[in-house]
Protein backbone atom coordinates (compact mmCIF):
# COMPACT_ATOMS: atom_id res chain seq x y z
CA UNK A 1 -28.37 -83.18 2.94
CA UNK A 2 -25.51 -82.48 0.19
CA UNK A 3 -22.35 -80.97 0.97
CA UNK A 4 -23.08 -77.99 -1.27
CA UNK A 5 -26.61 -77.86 0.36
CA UNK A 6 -24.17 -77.92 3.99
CA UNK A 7 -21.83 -75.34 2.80
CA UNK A 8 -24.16 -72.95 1.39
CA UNK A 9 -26.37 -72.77 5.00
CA UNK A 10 -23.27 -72.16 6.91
CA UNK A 11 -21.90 -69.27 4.38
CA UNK A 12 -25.38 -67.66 4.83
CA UNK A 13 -24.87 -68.28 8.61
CA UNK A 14 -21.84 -66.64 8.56
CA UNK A 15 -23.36 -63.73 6.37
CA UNK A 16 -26.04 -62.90 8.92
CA UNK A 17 -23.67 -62.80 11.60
CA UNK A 18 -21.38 -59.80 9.55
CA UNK A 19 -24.33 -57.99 8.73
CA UNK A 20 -25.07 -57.78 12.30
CA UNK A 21 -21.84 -56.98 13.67
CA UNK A 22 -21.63 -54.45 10.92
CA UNK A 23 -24.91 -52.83 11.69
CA UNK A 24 -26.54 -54.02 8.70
CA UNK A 25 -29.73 -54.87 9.88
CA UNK A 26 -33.08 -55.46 8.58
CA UNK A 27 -35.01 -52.11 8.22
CA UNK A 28 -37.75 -53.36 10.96
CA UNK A 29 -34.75 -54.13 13.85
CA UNK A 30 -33.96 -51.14 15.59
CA UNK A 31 -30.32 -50.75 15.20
CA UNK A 32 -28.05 -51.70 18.47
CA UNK A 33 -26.02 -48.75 20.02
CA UNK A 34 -22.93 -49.43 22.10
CA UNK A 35 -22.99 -48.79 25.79
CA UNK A 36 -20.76 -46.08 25.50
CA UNK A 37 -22.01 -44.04 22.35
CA UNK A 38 -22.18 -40.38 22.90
CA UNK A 39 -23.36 -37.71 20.48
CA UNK A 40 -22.44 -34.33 20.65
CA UNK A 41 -24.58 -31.38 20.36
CA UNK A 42 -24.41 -29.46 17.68
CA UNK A 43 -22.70 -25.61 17.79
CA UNK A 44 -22.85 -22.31 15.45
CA UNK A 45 -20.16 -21.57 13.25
CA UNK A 46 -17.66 -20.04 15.15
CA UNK A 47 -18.25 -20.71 19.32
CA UNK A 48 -14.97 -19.76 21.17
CA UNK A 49 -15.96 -21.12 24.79
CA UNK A 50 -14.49 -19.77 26.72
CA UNK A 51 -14.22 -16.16 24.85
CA UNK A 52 -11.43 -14.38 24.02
CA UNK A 53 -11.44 -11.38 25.61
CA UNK A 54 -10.86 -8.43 24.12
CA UNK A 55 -8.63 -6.05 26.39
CA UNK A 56 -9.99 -2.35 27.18
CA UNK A 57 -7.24 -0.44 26.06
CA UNK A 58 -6.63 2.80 27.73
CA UNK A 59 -8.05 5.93 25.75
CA UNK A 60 -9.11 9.65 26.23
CA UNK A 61 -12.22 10.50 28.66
CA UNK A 62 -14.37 11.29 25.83
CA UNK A 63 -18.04 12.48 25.98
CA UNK A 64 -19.63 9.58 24.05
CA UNK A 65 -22.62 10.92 23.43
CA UNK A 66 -21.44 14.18 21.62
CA UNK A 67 -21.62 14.15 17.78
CA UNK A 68 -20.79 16.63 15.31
CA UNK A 69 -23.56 19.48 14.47
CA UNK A 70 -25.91 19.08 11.80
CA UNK A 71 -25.66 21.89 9.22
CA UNK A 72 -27.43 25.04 9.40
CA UNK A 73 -29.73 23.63 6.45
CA UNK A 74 -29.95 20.19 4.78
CA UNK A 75 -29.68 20.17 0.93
CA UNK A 76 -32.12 18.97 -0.49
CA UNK A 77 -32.50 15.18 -2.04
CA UNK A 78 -31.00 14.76 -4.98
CA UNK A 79 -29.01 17.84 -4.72
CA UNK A 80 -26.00 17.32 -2.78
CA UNK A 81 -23.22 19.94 -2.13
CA UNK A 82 -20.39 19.26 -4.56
CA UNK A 83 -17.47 16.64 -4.05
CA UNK A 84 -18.92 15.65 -0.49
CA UNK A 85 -19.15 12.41 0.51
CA UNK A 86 -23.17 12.50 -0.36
CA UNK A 87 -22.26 13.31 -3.69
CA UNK A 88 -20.04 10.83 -4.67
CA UNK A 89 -22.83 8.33 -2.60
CA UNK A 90 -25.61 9.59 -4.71
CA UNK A 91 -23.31 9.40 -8.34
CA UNK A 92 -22.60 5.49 -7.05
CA UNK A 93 -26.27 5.41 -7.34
CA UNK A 94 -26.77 3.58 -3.77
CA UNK A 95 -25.94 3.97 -0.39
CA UNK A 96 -24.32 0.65 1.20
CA UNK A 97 -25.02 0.11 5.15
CA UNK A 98 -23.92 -2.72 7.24
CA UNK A 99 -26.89 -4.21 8.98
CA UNK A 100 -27.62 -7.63 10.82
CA UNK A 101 -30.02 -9.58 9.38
CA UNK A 102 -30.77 -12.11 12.09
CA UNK A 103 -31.85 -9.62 14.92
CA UNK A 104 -35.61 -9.89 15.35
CA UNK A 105 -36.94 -6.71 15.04
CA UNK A 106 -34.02 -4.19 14.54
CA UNK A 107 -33.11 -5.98 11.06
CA UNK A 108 -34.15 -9.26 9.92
CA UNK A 109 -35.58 -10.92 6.53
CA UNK A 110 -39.57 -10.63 6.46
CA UNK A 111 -40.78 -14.79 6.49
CA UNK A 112 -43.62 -13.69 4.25
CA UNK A 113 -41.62 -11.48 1.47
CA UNK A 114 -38.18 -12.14 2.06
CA UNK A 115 -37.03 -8.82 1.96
CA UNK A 116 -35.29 -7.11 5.21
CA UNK A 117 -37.07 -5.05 7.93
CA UNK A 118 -37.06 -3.78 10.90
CA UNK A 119 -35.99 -0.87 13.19
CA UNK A 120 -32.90 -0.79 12.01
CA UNK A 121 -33.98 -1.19 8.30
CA UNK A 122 -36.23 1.91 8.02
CA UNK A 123 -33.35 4.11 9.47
CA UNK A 124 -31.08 3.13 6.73
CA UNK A 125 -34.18 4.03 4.57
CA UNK A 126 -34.83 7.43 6.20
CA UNK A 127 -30.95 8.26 5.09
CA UNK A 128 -31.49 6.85 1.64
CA UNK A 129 -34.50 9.14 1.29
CA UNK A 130 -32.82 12.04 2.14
CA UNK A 131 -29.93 11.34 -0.09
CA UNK A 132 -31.87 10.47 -3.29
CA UNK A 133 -35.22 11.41 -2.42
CA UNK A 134 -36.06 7.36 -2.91
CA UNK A 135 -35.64 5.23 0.43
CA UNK A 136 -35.46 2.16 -1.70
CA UNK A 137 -31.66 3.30 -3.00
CA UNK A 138 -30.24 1.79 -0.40
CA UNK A 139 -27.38 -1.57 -0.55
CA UNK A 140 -27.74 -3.87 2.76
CA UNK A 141 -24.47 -5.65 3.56
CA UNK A 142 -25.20 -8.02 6.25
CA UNK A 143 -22.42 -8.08 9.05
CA UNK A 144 -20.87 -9.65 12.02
CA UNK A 145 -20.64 -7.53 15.05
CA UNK A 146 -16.52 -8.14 14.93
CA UNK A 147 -17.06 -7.18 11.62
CA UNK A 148 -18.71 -3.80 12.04
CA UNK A 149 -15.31 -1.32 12.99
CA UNK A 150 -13.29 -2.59 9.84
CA UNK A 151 -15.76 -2.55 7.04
CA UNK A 152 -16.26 1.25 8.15
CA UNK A 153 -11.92 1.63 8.38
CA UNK A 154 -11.99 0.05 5.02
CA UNK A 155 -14.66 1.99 3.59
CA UNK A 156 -16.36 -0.99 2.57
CA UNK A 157 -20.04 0.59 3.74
CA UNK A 158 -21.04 4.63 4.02
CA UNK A 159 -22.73 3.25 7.00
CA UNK A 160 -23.44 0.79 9.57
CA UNK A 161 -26.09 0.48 11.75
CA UNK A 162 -25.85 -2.19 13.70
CA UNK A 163 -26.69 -1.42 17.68
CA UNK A 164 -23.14 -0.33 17.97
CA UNK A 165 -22.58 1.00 21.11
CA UNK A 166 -20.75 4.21 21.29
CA UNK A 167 -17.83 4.31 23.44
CA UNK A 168 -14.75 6.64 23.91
CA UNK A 169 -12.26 3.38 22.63
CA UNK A 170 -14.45 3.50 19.25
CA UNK A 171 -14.87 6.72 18.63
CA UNK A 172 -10.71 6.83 18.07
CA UNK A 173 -11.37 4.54 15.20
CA UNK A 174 -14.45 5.59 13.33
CA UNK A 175 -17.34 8.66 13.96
CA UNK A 176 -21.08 8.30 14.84
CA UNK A 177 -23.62 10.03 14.58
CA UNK A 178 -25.81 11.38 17.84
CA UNK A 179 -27.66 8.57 19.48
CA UNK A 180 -30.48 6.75 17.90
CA UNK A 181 -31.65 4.61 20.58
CA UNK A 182 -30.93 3.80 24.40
CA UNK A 183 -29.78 0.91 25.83
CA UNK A 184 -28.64 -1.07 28.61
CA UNK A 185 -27.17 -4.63 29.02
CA UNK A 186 -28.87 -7.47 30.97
CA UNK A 187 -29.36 -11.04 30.95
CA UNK A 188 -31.81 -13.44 29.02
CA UNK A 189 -32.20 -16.88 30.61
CA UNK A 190 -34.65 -19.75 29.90
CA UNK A 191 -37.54 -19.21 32.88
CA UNK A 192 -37.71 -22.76 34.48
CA UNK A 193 -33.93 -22.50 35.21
CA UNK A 194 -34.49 -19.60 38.35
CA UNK A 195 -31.36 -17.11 37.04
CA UNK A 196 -32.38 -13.90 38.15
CA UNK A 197 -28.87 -11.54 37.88
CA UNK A 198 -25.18 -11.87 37.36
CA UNK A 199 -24.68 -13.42 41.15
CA UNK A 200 -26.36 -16.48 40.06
CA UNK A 201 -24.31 -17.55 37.15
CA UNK A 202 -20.86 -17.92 39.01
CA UNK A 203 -18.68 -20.13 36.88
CA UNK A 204 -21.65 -20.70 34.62
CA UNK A 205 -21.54 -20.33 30.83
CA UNK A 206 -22.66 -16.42 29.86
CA UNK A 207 -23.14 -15.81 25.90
CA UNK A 208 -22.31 -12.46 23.75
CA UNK A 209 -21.30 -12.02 20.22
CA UNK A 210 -17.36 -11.76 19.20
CA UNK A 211 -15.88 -8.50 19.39
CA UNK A 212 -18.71 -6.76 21.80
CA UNK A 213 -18.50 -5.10 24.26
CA UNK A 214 -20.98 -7.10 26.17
CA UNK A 215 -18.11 -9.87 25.95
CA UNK A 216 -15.61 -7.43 28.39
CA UNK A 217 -18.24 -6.51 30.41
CA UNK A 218 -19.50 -10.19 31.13
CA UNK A 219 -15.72 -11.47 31.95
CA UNK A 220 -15.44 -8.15 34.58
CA UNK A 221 -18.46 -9.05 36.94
CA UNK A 222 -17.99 -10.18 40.32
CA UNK A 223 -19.58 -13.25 40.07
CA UNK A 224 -16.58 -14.70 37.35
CA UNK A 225 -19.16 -16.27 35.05
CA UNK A 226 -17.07 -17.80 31.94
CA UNK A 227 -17.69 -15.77 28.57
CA UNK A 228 -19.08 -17.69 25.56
CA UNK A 229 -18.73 -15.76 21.87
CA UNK A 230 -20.63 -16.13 18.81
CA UNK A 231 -20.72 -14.54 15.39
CA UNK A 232 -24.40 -13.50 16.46
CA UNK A 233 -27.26 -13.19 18.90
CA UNK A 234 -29.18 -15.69 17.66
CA UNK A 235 -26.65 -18.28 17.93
CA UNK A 236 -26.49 -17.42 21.97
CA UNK A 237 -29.96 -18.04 21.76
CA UNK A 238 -29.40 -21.74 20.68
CA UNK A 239 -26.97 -21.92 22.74
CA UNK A 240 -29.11 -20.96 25.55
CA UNK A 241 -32.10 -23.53 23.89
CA UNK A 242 -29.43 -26.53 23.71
CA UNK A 243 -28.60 -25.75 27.33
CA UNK A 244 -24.63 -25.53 26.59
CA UNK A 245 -24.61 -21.58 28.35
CA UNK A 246 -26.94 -20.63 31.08
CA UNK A 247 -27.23 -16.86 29.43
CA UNK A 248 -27.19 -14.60 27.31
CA UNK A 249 -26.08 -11.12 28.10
CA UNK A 250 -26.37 -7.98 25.72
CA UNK A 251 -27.97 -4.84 25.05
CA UNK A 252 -31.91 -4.84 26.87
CA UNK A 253 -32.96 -3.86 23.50
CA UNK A 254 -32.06 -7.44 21.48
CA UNK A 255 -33.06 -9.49 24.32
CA UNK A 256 -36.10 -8.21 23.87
CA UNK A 257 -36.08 -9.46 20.39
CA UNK A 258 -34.64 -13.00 21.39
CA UNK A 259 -37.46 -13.36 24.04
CA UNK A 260 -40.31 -12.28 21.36
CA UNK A 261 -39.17 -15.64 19.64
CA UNK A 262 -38.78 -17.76 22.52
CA UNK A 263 -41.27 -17.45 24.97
CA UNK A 264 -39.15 -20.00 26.96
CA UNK A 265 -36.76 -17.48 27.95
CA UNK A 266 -37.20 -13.74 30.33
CA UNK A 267 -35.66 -10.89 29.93
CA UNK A 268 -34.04 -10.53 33.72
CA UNK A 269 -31.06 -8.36 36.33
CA UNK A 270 -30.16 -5.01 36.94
CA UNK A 271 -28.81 -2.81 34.11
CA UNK A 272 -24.92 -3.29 34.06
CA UNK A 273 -23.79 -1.42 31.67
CA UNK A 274 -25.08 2.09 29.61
CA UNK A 275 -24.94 1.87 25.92
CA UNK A 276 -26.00 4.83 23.65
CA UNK A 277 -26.21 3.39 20.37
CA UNK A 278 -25.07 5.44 16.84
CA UNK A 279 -24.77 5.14 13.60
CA UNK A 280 -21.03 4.08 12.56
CA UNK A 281 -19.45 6.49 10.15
CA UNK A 282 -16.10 6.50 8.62
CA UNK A 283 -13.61 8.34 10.72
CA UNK A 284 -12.52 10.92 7.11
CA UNK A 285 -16.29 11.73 6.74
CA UNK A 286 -17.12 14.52 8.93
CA UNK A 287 -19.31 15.93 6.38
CA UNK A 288 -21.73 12.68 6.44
CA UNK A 289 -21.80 13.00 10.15
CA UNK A 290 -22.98 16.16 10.38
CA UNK A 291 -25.44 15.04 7.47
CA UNK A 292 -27.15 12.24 9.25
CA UNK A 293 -27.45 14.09 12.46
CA UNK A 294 -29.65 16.25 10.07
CA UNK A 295 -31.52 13.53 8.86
CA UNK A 296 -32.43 12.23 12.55
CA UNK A 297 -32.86 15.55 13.84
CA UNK A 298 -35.36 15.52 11.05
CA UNK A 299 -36.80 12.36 12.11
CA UNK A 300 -37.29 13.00 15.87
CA UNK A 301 -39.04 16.45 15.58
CA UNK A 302 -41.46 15.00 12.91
CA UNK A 303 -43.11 12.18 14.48
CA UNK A 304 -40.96 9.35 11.97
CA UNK A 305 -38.62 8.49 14.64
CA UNK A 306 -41.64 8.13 16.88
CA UNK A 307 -43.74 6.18 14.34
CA UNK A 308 -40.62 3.73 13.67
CA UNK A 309 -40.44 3.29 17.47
CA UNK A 310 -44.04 2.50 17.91
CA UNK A 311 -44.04 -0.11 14.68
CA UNK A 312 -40.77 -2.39 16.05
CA UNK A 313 -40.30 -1.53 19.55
CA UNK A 314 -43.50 -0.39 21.68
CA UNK A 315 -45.28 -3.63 22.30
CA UNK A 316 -41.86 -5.29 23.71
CA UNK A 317 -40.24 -2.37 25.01
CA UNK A 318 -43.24 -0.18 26.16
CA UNK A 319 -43.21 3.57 24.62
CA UNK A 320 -40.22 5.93 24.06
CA UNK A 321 -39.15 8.92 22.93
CA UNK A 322 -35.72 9.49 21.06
CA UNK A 323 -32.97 10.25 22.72
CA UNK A 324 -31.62 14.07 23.24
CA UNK A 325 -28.95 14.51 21.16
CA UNK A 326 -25.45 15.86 22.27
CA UNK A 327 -23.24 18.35 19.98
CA UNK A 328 -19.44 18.38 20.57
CA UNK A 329 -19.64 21.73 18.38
């Protein structure tokens, strides 16, 4: 054997023993994985854990419930009363609402036409139609739940409806309109893990979204469970799939939604909190208050809030009838 012939089999020696350190091996080796390699799981955008929460800062006793009156007749589409805040909505051409477009079945993009629906969705539409006599002139701005208070402060939307929960701390900040749709906040947990209420998940991981008021209400119970936030529902859920929180605890209404897409998970505990849901109006806009109170006073005494109901809601949520409204006036 030559020299070259020597040196060349120990530089290829050498070779094979960097690729291997280096990883590089053949495509048909499986790759070798150090004793102490860890991979973490993957979060959302966003995750504080633990939650910041947000404080409950002291306000009037309010009636939350009670909404401005609708007025003695509605004008009719495509004739609104002169410099209102209809009019100037109906010379923009559009009406812009703040939605969420990842909550199955209250508003959420259609797999089949890409377009949005839902609960939700047709609302929005019912207020368009009454505006311009078209329920298609409407502009959906999809929103975080932190981001629901300021885009109606900053008059960014004439609307949002969003599940907002009507409470005497919001209604110093912006006006709703009567209730739209009851709810009440539990917990969804994955079945094979045995959660049945709030007791079981002391010092366990408890999801809501950022800025809710789900969040306060999960940090006050007894039980001290730790509070998880999210920009959204349906990044609890994942959460909740991945196993990194042991809940998730909101409104009754979306957990039924986040169940319908996981049949993993069960819709469980006592109510723990009451949480009339409106439609978020500007504070300065008392005249579109009292207008969409007329356009779902409309809608519950002929049959559409009914029909809505029945199309989203019934099959997860059982029937319904729309909530009694309550005037302040």
């Amino acid at each position: 054997m030559t020299t070259r012939t020597k040196t060349t089999k120990v530089a290829a020696a050498l070779l094979l023993v960097t690729l291997v350190a280096a990883g590089c091996v053949s495509p048909g080796q499986p790759r070798p994985v150090a004793a102490n390699a860890t991979a973490a799981v993957p979060q959302p955008l966003n995750v504080q854990d633990p939650a910041e929460i947000p404080s409950r800062a002291p306000v009037p006793d309010c009636d939350n419930r009670a909404s401005l009156r609708p007025p003695a007749s509605m004008p009719k589409a495509g004739v609104m009363p002169a410099n209102s805040t209809m009019a100037q909505i109906a010379k923009r051409g559009r009406l812009v609402v703040g939605i969420d477009q990842n909550a199955y079945l209250f508003g959420f993009r259609d797999p089949a036409t890409g377009e949005l629906v839902g609960f939700e969705i047709d609302f929005a539409r019912e207020v368009a139609r009454a505006i311009f006599g078209d329920p298609d002139k409407v502009q959906f701005r999809a929103i975080t739940t932190a981001d629901r208070i300021p885009v109606l402060q900053n008059k960014e939307v004439d609307l949002v409806i969003r599940t907002m929960s009507m409470t005497c701390e919001r209604w110093q900040q912006v006006s709703f309109s009567t209730e739209y749709i009851a709810s009440r906040q539990r917990l969804l947990v994955r079945k094979a893990d045995g959660v049945k209420d709030f007791p079981d998940l002391a010092g366990k991981k408890v999801c809501a979204t950022r800025g809710s008021t789900s969040i306060i209400t999960i940090a006050e119970q007894p039980s001290k469970p730790i509070p998880v936030s999210t920009d959204s529902t349906l990044d609890c859920l994942v959460l909740l799939q991945q196993g990194q929180v042991q809940a998730v605890s909101t409104i009754d209404i979306l957990l039924a939604g986040l169940a319908a897409q996981d049949p993993t998970t069960v819709v469980t505990g006592k109510p723990v909190s009451d949480e009339p849901a409106g439609i978020g109006i500007p504070k300065e806009h008392a005249d579109m208050v009292r207008f969409v109170n007329g356009v779902l006073e409309k809608m519950r005494s002929d049959g559409t809030w009914t029909r809505i109901y029945d199309r989203w809601l019934k099959a997860r949520l059982g029937p319904a009838s729309p909530p009694v409204p309550v005037y302040s006036d």
